[in-house]
PDB file of N, CA and C in Angstrom:
ATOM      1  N   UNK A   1     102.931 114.063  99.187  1.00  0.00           N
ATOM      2  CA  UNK A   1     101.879 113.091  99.333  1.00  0.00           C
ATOM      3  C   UNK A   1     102.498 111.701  99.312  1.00  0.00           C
ATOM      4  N   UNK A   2     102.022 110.918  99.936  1.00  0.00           N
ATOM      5  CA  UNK A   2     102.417 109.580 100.616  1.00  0.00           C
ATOM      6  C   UNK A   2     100.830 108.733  99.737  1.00  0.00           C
ATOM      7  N   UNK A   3     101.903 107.289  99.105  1.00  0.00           N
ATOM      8  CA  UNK A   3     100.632 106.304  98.067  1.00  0.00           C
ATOM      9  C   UNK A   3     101.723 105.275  98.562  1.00  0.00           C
ATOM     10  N   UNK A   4     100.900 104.266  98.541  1.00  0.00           N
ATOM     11  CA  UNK A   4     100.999 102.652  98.345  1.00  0.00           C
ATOM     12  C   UNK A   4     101.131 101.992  97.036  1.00  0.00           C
ATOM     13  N   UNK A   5     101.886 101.162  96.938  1.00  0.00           N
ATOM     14  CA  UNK A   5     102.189 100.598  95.237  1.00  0.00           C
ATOM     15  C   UNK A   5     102.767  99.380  95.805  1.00  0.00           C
ATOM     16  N   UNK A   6     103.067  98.238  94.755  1.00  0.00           N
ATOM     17  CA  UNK A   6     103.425  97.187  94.739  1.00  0.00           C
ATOM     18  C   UNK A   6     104.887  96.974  93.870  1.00  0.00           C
ATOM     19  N   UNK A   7     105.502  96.120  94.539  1.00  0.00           N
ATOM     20  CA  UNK A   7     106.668  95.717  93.964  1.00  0.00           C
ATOM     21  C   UNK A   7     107.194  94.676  94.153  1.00  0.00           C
ATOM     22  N   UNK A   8     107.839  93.733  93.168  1.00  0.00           N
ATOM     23  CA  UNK A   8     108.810  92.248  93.533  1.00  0.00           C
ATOM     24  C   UNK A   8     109.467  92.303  94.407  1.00  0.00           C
ATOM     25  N   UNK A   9     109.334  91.385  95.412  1.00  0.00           N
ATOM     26  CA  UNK A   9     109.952  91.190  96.181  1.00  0.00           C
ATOM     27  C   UNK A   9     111.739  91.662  96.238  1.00  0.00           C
ATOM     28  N   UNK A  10     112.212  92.590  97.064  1.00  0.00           N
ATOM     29  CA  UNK A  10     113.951  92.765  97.356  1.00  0.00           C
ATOM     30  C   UNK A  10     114.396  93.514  95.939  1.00  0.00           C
ATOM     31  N   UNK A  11     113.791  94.464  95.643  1.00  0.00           N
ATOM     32  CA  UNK A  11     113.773  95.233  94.576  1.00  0.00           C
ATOM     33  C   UNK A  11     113.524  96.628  94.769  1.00  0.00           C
ATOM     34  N   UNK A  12     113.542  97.216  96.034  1.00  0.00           N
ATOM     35  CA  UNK A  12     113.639  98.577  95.948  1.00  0.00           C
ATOM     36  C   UNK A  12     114.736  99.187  95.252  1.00  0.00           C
ATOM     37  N   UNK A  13     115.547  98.926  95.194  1.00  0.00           N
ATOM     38  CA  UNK A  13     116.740  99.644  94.833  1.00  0.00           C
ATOM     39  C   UNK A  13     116.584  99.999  93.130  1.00  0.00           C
ATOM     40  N   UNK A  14     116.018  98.575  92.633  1.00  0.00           N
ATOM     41  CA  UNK A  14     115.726  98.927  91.029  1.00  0.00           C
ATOM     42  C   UNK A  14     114.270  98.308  91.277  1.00  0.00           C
ATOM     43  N   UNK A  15     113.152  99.212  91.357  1.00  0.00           N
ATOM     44  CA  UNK A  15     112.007  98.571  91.772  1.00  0.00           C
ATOM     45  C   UNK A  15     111.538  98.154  90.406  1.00  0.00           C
ATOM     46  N   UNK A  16     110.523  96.873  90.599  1.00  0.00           N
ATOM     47  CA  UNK A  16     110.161  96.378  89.348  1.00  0.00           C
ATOM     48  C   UNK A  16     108.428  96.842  89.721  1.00  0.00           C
ATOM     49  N   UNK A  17     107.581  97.540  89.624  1.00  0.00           N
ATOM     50  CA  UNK A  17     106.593  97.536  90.090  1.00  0.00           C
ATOM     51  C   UNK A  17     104.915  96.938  89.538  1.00  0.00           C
ATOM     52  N   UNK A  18     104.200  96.670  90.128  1.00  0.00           N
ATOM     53  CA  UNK A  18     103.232  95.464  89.848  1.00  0.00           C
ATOM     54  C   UNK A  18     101.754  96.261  90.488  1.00  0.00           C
ATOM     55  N   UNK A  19     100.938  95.923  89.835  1.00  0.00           N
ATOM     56  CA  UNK A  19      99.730  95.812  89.874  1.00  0.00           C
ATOM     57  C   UNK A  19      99.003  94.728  90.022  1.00  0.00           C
ATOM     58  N   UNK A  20      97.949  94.583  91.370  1.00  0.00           N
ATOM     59  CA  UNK A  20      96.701  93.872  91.634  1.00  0.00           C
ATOM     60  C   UNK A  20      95.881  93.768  90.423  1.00  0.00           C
ATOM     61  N   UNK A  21      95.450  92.522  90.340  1.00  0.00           N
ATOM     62  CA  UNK A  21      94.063  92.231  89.566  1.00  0.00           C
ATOM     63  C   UNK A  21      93.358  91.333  90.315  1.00  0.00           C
ATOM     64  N   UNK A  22      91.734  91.685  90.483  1.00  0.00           N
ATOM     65  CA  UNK A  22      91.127  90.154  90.850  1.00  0.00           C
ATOM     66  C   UNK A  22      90.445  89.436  89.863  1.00  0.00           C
ATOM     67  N   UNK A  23      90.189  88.642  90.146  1.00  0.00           N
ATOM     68  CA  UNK A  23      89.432  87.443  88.748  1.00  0.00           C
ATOM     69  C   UNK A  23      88.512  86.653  89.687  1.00  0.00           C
ATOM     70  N   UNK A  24      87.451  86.688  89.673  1.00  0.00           N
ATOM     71  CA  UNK A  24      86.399  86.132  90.547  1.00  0.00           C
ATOM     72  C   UNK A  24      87.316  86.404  92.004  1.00  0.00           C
ATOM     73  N   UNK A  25      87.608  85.505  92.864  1.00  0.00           N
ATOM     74  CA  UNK A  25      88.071  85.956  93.848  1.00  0.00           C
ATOM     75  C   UNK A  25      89.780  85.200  94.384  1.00  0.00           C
ATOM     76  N   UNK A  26      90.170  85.523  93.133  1.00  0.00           N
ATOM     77  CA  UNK A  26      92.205  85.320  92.480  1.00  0.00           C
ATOM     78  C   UNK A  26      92.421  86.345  92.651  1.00  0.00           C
ATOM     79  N   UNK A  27      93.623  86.745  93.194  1.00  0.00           N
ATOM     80  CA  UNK A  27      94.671  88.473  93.202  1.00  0.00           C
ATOM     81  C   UNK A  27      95.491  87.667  92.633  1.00  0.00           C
ATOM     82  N   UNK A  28      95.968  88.667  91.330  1.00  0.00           N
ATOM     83  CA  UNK A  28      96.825  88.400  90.461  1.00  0.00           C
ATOM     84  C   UNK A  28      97.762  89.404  90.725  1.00  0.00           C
ATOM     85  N   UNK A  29      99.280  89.008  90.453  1.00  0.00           N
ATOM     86  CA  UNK A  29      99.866  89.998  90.081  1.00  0.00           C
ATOM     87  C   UNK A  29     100.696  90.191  89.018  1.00  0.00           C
ATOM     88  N   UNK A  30     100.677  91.595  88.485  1.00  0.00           N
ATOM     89  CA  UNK A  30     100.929  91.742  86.335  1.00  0.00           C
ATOM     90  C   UNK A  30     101.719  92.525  86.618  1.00  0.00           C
ATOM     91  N   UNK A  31     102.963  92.166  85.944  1.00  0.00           N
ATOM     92  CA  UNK A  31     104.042  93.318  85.748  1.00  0.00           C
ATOM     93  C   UNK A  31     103.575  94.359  85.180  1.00  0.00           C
ATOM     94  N   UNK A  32     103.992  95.779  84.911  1.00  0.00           N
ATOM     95  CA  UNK A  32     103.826  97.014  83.839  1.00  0.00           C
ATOM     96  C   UNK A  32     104.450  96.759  83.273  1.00  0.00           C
ATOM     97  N   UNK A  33     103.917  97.113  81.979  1.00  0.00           N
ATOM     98  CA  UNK A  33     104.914  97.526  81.182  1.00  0.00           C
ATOM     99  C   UNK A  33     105.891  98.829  80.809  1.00  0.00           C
ATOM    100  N   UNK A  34     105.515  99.650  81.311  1.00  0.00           N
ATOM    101  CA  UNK A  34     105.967 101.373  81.530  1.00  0.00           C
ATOM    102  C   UNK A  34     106.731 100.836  83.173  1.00  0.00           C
ATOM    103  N   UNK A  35     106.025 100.269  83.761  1.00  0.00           N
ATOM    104  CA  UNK A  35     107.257  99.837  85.292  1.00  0.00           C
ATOM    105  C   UNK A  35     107.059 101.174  85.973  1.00  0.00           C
ATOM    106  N   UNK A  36     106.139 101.873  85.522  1.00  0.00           N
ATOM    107  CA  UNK A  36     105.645 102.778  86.497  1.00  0.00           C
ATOM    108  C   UNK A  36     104.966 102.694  87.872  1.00  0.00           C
ATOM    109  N   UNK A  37     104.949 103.071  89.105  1.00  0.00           N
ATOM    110  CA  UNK A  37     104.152 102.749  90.113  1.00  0.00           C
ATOM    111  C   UNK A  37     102.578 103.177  89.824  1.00  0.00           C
ATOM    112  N   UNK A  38     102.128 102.349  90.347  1.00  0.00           N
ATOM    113  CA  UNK A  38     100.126 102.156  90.598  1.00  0.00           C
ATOM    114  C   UNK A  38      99.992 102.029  91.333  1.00  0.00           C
ATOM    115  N   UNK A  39      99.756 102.969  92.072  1.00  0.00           N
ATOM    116  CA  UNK A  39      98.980 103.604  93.462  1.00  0.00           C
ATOM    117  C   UNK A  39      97.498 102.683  93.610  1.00  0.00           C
ATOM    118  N   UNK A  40      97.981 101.984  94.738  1.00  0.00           N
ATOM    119  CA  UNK A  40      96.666 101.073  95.518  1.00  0.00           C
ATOM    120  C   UNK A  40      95.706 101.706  96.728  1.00  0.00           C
ATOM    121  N   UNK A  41      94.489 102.198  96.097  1.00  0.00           N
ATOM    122  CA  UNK A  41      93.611 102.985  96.842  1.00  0.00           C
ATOM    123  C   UNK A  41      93.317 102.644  98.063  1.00  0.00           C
ATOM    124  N   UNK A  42      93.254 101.345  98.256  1.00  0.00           N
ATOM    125  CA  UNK A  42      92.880 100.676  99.657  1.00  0.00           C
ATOM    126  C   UNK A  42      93.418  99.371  99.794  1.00  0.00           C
ATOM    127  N   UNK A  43      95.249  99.642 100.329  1.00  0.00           N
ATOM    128  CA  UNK A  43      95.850  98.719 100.010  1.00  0.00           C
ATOM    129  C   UNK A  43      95.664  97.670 101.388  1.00  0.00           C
ATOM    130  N   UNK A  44      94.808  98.370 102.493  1.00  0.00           N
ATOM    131  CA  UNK A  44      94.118  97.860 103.449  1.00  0.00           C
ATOM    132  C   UNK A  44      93.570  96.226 103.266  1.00  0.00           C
ATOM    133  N   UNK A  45      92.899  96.261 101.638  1.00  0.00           N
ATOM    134  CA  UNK A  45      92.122  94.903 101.583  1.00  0.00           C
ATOM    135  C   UNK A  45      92.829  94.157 100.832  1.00  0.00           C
ATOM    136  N   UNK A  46      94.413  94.179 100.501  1.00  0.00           N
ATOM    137  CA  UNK A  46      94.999  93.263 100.315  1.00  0.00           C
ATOM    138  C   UNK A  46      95.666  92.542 101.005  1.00  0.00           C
ATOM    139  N   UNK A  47      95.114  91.094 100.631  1.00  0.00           N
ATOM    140  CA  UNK A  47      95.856  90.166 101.705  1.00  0.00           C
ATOM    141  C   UNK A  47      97.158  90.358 101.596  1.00  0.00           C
ATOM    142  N   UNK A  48      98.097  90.272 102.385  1.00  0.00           N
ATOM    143  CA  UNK A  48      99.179  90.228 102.503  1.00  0.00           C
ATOM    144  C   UNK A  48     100.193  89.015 102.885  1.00  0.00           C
ATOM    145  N   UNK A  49     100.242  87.593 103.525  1.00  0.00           N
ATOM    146  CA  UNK A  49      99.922  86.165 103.167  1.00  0.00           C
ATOM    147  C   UNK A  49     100.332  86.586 101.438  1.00  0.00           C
ATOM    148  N   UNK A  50      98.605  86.244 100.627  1.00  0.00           N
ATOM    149  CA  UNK A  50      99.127  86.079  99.453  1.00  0.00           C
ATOM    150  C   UNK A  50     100.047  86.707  98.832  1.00  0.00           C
ATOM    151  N   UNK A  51      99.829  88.138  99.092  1.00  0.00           N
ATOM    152  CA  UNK A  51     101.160  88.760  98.581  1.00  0.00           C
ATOM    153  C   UNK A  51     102.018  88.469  98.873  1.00  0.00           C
ATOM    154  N   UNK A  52     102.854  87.952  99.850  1.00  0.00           N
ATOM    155  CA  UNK A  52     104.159  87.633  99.932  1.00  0.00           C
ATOM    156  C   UNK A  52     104.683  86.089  99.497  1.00  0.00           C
ATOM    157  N   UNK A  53     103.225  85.175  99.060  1.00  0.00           N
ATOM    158  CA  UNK A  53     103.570  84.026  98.279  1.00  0.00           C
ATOM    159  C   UNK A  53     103.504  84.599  96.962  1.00  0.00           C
ATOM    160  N   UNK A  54     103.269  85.698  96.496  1.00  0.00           N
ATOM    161  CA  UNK A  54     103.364  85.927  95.023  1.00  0.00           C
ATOM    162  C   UNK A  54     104.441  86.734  94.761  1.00  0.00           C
ATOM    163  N   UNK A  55     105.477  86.907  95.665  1.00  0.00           N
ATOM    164  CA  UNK A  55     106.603  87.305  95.654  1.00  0.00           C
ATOM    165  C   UNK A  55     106.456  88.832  95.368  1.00  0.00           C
ATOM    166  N   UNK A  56     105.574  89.475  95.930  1.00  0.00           N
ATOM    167  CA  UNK A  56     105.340  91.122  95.997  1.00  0.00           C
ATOM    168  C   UNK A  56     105.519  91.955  97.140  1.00  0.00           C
ATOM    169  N   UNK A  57     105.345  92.884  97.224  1.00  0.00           N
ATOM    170  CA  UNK A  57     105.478  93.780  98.856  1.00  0.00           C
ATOM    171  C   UNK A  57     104.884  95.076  98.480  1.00  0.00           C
ATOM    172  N   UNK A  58     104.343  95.423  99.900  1.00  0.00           N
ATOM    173  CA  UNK A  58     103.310  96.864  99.629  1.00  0.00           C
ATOM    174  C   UNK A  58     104.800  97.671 100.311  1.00  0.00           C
ATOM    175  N   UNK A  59     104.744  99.043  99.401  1.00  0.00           N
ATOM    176  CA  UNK A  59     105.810  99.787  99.815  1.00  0.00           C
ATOM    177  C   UNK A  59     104.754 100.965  99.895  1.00  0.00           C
ATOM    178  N   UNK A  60     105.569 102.114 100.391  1.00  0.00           N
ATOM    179  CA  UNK A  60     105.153 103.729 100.506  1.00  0.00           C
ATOM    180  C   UNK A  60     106.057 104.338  99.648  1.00  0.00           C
ATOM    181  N   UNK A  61     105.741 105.237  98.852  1.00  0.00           N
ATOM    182  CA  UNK A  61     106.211 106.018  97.902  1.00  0.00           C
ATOM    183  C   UNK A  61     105.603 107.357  98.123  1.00  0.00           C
ATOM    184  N   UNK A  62     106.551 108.594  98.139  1.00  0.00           N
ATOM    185  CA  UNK A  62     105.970 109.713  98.163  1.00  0.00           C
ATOM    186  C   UNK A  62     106.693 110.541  97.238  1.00  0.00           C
ATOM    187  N   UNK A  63     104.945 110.877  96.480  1.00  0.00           N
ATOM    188  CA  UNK A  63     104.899 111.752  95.389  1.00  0.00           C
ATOM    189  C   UNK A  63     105.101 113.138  95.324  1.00  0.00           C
ATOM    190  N   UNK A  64     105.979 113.764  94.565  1.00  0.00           N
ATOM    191  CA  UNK A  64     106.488 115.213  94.468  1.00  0.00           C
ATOM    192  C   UNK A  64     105.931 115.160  93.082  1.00  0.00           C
ATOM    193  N   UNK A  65     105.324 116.467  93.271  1.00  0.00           N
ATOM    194  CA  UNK A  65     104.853 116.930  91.813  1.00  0.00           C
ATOM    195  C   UNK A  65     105.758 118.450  91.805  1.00  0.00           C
ATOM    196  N   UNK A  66     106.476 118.409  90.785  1.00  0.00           N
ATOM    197  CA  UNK A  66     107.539 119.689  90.553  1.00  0.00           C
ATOM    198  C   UNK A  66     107.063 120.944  89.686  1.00  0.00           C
TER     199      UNK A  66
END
C-alpha cells in the first residue's frame, strides 16, 4: 500500500517527518515527536506553494505490514 506523508525539505535519506495542522485558515507544520510518518488522507487539498515556503514536501511511502 502506497500513503502520502510530509517531510523537511532534502531529508529523505534521514527523513524528519511532519504533520499538517490548520488554525482557522493557517497550515501549520509540527514536527513529531516519535518522527514517525502521518499519512495525509487527502493530500490533494494541500497547498503546495505553502508547503514548499514552510520548507516541507509531500512524499509517497509504501507500507509493508510483515
Amino acid at each position: 500500500m502506497k500513503y502520502t506523508t510530509i517531510i523537511k525539505k532534502g531529508t529523505k535519506d534521514n527523513p524528519e517527518y511532519m504533520v499538517h495542522s490548520f488554525v482557522g485558515d493557517v497550515v501549520s507544520l509540527i514536527d513529531e515527536d516519535d518522527n514517525l510518518p502521518v499519512f495525509q488522507p487527502f493530500p490533494e487539498y494541500i497547498n503546495e506553494i505553502e508547503l514548499d515556503e514552510m520548507g516541507g514536501e509531500l512524499i509517497e511511502v509504501e507500507l509493508k505490514i510483515l
